[in-house]
N, C-alpha and C. Protein backbone atom coordinates (compact mmCIF):
# COMPACT_ATOMS: atom_id res chain seq x y z
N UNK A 1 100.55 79.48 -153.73
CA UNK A 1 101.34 80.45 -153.01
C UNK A 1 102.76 79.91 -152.86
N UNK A 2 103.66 80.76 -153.31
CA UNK A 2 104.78 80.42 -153.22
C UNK A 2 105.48 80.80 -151.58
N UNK A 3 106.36 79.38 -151.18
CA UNK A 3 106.97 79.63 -149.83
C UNK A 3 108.49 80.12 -149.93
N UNK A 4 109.14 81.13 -149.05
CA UNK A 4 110.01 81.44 -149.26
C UNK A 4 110.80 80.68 -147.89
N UNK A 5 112.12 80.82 -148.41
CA UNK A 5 113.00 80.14 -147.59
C UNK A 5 113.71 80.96 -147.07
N UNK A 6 114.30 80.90 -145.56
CA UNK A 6 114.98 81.93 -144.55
C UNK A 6 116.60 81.13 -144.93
N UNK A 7 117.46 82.18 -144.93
CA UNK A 7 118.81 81.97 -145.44
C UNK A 7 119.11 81.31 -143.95
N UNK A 8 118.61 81.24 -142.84
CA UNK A 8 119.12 80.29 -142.01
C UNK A 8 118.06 79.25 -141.01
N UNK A 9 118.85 77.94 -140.88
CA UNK A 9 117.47 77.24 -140.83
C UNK A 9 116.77 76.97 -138.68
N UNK A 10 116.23 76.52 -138.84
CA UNK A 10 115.49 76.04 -137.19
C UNK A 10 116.60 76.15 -136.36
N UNK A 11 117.49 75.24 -136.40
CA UNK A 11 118.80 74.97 -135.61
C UNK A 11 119.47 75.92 -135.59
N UNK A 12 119.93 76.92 -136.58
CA UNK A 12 120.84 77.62 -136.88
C UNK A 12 120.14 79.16 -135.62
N UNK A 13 118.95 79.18 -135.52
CA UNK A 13 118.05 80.38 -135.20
C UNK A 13 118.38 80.08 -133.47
N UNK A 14 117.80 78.62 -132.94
CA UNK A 14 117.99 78.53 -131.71
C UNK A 14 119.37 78.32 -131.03
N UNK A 15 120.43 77.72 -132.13
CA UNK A 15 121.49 78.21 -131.61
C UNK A 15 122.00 79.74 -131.13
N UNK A 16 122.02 80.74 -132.32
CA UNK A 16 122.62 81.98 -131.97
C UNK A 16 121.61 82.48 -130.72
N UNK A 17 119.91 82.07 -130.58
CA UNK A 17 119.47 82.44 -129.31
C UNK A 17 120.24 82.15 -128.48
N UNK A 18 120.61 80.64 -128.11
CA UNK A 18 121.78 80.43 -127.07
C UNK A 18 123.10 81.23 -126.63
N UNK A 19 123.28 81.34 -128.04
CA UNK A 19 124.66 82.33 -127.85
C UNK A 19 124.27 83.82 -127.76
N UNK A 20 123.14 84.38 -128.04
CA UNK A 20 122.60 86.00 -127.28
C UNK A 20 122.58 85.80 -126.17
N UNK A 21 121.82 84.60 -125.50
CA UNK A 21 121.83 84.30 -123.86
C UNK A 21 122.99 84.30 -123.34
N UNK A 22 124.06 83.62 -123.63
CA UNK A 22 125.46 83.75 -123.18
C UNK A 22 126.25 85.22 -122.90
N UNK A 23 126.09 85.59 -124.09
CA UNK A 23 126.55 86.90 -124.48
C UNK A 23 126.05 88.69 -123.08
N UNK A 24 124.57 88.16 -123.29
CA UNK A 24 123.68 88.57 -122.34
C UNK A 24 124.68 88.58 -120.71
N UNK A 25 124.32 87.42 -120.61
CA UNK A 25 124.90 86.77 -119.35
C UNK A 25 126.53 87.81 -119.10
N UNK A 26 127.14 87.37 -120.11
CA UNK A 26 128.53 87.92 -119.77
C UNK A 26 128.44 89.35 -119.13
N UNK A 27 127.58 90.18 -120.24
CA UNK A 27 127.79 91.49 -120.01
C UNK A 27 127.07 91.85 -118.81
N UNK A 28 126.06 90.77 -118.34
CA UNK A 28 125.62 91.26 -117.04
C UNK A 28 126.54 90.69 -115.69
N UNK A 29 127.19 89.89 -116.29
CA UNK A 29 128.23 89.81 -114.89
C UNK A 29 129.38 90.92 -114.55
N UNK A 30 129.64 91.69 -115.97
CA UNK A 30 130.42 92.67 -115.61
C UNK A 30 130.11 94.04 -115.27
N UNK A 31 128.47 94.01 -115.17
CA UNK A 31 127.70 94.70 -114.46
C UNK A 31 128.44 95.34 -113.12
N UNK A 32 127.55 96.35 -112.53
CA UNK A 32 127.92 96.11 -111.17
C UNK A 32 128.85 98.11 -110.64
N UNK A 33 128.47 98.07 -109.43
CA UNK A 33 128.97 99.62 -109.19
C UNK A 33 130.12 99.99 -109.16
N UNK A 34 130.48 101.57 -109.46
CA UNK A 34 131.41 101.66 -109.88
C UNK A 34 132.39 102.22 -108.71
N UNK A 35 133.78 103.27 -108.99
CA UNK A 35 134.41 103.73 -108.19
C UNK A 35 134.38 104.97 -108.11
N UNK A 36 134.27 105.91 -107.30
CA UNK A 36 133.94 106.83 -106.98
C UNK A 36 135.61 107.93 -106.56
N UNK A 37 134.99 108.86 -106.79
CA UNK A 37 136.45 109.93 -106.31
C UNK A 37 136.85 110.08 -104.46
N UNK A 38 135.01 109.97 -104.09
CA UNK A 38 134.62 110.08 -102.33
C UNK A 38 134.86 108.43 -101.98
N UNK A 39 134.88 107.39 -102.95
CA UNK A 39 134.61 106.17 -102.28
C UNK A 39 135.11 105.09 -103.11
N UNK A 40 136.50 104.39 -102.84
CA UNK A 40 137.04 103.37 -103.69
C UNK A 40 136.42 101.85 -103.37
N UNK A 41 135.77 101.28 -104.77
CA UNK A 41 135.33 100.06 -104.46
C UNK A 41 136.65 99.29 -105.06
N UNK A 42 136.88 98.05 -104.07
CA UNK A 42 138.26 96.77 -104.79
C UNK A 42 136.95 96.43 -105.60
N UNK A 43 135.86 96.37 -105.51
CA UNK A 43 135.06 95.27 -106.14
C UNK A 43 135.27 95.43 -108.14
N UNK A 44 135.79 96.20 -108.81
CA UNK A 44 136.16 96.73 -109.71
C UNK A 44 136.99 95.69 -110.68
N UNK A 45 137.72 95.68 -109.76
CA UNK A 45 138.86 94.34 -110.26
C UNK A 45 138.76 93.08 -109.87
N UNK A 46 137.40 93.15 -109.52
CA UNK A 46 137.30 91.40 -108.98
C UNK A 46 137.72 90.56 -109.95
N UNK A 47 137.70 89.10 -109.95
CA UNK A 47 137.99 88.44 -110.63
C UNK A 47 137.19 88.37 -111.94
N UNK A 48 135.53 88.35 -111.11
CA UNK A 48 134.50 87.95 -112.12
C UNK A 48 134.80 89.26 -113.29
N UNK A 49 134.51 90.23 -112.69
CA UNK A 49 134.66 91.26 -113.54
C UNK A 49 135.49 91.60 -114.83
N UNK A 50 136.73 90.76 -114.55
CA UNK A 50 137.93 91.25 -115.19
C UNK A 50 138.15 90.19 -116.35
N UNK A 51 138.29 89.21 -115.11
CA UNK A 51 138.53 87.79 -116.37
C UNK A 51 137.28 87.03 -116.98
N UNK A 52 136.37 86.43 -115.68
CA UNK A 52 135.12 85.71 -115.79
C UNK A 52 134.07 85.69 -117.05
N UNK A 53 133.89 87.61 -116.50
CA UNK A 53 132.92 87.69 -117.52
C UNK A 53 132.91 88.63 -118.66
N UNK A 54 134.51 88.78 -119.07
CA UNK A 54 134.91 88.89 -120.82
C UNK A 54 134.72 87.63 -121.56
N UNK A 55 135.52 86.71 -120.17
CA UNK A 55 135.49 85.38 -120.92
C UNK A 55 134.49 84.62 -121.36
N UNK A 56 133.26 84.96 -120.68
CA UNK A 56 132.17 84.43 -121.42
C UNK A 56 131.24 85.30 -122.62
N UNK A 57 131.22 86.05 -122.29
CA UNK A 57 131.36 86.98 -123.19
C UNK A 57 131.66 86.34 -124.69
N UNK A 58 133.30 86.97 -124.61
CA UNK A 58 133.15 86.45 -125.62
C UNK A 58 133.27 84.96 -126.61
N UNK A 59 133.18 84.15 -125.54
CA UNK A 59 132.92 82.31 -125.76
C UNK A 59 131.34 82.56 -126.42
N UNK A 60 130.28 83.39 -126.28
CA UNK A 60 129.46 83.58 -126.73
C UNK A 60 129.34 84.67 -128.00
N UNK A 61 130.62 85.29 -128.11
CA UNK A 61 130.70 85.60 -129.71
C UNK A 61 131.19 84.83 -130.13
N UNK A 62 132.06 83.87 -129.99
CA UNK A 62 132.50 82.81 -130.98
C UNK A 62 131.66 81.81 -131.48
N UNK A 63 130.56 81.40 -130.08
CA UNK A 63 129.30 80.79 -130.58
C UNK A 63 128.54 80.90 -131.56
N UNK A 64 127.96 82.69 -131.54
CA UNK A 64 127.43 83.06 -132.34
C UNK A 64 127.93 82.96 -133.78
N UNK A 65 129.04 83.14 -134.24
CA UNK A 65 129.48 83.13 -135.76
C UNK A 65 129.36 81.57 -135.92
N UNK A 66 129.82 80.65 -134.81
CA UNK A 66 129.78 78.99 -135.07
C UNK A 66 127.97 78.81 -135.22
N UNK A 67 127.46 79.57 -134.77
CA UNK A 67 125.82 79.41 -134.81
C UNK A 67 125.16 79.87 -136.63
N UNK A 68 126.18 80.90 -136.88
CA UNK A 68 125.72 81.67 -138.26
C UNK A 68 126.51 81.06 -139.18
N UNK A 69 127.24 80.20 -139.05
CA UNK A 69 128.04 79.49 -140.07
C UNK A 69 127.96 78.18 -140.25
N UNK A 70 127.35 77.70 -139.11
CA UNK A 70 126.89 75.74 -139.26
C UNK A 70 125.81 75.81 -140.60
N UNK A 71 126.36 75.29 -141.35
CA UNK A 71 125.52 74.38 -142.16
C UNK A 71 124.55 73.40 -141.99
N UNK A 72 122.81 73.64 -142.08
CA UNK A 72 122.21 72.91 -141.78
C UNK A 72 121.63 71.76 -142.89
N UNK A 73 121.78 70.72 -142.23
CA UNK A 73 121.45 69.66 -143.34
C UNK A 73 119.96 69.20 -143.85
């Protein structure tokens, strides 16, 4: 029986998991309720929201392509 080989290897797989988890993460920090016409939330522009968690975000797309592009030895 012939074995076939996956175009990416062990390392390469549990990395980009890491970086879905990240990614994950980000978009759930920018989660969160919204503003209303009857009811203004500041919470909108919080910090996390705005800067925090794009920024991880996308530190976890950059992961991911560094995850799909490492060369495994």
């Amino acid at each position: 029986m012939d074995t076939q080989k996956f175009a990416l290897g062990k390392q390469n797989l549990i990395l980009i998991g890491i970086a879905f988890v990240v990614i994950i993460i980000g978009f759930a920090l920018m989660a969160g309720p919204g503003s209303t016409p009857e009811h203004y939330n500041p919470d909108i522009f919080s910090f996390r929201r705005i800067v925090l968690a794009p920024g991880i975000a996308f530190v976890g797309f950059v992961f991911m392509i560094y995850a799909i592009m490492k060369k495994s030895k």
